[in-house]
Protein backbone atom coordinates (compact mmCIF):
# COMPACT_ATOMS: atom_id res chain seq x y z
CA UNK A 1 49.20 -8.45 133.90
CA UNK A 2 50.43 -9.78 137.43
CA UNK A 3 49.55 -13.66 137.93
CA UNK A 4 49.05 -14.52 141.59
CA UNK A 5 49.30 -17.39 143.22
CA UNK A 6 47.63 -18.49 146.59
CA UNK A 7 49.96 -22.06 148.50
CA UNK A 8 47.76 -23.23 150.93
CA UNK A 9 49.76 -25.15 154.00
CA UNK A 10 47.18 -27.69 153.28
CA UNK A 11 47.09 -29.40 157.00
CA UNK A 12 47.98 -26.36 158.62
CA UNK A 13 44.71 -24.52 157.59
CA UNK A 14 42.45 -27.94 158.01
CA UNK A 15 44.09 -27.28 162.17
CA UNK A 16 42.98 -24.12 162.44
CA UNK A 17 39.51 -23.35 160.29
CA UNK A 18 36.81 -24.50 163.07
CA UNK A 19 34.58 -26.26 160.55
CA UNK A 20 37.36 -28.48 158.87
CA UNK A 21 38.60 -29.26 162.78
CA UNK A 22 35.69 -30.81 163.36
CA UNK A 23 35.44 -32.54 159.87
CA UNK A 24 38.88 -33.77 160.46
CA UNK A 25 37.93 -35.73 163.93
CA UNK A 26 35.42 -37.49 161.93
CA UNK A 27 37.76 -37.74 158.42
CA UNK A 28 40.79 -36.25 157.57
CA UNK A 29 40.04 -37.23 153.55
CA UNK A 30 36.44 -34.92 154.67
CA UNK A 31 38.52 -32.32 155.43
CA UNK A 32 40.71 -32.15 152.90
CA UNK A 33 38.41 -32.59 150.20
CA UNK A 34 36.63 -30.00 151.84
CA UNK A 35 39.40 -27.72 152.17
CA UNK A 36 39.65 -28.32 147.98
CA UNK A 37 36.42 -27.31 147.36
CA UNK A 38 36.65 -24.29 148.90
CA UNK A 39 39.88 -23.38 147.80
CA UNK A 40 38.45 -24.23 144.21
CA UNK A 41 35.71 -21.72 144.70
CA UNK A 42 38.26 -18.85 146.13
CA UNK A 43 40.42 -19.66 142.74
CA UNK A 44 37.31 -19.40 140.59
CA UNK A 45 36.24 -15.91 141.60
CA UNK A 46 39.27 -14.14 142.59
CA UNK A 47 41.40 -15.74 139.80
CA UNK A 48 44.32 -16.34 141.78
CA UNK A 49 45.75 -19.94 140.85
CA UNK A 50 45.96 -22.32 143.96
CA UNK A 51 48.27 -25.11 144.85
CA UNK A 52 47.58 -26.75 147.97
CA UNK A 53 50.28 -29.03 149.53
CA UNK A 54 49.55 -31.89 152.01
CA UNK A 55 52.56 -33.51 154.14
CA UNK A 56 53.06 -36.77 153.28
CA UNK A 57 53.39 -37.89 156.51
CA UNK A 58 49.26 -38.08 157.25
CA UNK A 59 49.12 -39.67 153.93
CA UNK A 60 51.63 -42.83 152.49
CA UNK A 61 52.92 -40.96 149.81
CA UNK A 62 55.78 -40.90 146.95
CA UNK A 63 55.07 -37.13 146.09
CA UNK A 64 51.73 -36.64 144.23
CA UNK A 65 50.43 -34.22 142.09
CA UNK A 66 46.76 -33.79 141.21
CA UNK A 67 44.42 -31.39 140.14
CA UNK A 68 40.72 -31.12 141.46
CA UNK A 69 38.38 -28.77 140.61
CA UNK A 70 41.62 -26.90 138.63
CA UNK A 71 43.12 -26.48 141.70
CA UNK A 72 46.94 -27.85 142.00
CA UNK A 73 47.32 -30.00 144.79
CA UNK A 74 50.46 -31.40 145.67
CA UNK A 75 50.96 -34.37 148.47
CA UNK A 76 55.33 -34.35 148.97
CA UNK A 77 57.12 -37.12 149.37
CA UNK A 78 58.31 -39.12 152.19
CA UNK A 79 60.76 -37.28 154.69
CA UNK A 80 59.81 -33.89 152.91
CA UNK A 81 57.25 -31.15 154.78
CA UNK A 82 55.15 -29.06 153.81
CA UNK A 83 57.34 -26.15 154.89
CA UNK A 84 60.28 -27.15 152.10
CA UNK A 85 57.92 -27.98 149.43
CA UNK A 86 56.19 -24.41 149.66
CA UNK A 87 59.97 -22.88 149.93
CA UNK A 88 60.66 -24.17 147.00
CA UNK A 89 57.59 -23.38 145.23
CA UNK A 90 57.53 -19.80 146.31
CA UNK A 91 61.43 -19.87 144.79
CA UNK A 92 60.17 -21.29 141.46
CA UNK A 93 57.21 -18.86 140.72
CA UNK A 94 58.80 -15.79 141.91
CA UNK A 95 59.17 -13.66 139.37
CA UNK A 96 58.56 -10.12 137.57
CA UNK A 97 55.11 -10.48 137.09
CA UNK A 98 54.05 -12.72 139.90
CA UNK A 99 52.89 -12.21 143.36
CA UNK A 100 52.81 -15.08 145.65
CA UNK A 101 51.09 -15.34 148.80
CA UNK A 102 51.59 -18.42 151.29
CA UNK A 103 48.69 -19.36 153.62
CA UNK A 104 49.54 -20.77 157.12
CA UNK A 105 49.91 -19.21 160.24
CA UNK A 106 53.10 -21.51 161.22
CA UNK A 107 54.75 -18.65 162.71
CA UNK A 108 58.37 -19.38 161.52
CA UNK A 109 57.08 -20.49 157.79
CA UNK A 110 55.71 -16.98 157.66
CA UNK A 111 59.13 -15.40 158.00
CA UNK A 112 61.25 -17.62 155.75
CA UNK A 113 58.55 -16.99 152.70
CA UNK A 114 58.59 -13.39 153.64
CA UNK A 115 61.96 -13.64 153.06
CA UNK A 116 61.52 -15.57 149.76
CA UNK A 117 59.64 -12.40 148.20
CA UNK A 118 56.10 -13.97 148.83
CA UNK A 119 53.51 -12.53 150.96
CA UNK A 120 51.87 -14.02 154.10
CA UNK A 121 48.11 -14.84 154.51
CA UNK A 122 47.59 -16.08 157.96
CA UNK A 123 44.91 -19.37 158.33
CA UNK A 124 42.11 -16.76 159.59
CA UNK A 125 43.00 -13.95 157.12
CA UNK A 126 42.46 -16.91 154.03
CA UNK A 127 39.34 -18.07 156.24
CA UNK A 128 37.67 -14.52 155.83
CA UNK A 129 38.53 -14.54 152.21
CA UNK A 130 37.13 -17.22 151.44
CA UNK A 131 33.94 -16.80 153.60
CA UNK A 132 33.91 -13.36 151.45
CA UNK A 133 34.05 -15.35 148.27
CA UNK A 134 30.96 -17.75 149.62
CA UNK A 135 29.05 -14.62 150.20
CA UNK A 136 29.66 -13.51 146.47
CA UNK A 137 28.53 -16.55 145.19
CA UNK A 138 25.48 -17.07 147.39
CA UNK A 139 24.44 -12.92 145.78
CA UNK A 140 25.15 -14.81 142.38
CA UNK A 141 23.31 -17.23 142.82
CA UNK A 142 20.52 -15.04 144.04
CA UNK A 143 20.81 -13.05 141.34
CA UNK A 144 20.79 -15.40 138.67
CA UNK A 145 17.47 -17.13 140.28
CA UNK A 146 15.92 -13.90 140.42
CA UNK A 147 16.87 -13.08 136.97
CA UNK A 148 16.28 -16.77 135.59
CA UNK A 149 12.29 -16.09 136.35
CA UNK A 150 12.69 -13.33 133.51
CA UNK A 151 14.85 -14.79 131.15
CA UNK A 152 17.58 -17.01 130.66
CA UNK A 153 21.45 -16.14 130.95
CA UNK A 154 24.64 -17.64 129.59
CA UNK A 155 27.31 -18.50 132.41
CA UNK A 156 30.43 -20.03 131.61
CA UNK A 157 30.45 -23.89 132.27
CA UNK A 158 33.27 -22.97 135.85
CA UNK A 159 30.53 -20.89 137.22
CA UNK A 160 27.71 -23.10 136.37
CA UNK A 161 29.35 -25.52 138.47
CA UNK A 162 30.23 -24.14 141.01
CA UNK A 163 26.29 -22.84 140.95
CA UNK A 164 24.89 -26.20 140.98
CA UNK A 165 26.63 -27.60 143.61
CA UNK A 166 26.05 -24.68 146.16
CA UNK A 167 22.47 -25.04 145.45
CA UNK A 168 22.63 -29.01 146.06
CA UNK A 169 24.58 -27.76 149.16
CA UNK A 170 20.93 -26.15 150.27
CA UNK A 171 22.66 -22.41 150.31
């Protein structure tokens, strides 16, 4: 079975999703954490694995690594972009019986990962993915509450989750 990763140009997408531009005037840790969240819910019902990576620049860093929400997110390390750290990341997970795609729609990023053996998903293409993935999970949830008035149902404790907080959300 082919694993798949999704890297996310982190600050890249948060500059060109509408929503998360207007988060990030008010809060750039907003954004991101945003960003995460719905990055976590694309990863939980597509099953690609995600690693986001942040530039260090916008935040002090030494080169971080954390997971939130089971999603890999990676801040580099002083004097290194984005750009290298997802070069070398598509490098590292390339092989057989992996396809990698790298979200950003830097123009020139596109064509050195392209040339890396990953595949490009521009900022809007992941943005419709994901709003496709929101739309899946609001018809779970739907279903589920329709189906909870008859009867209770087992769901495992990722999709729980991710049901509780969309309905906290008010979706």
């Amino acid at each position: 079975m082919m694993k798949e990763y999704v890297i996310v140009d982190g600050y890249n997408i948060i500059g060109d999703w509408p929503e998360l531009v207007k988060l990030k005037k008010q809060s750039l840790i907003d954004a991101r954490d945003a960003l995460i969240e719905k990055m976590a819910e694309y990863q939980a019902i597509t099953g690609r694995n995600v690693i986001i990576v942040f530039d260090a620049h916008l935040v002090k860093g030494i080169g971080a690594k954390d997971h939130l929400y089971r999603v890999e997110v990676i801040y580099t390390r002083q004097k290194e972009t984005a750009d290298e750290r997802i070069e070398r990341l598509a490098k590292q997970l390339k092989n057989v019986n992996t396809q990698i795609y790298v979200a950003t729609s830097d123009h020139v990023e596109q064509r050195v990962i392209f040339a890396n053996g990953a595949l490009r998903t521009s900022a809007r293409e992941l943005r419709l993915q994901v709003e496709d993935v929101e739309r899946t999970i609001g018809q779970a949830v739907k279903d589920v509450e329709s189906t909870s008035k008859k009867g209770n149902i087992a769901l495992s404790d990722e999709v729980a989750e991710f049901f509780d907080k969309w309905r906290r959300k008010g979706h």
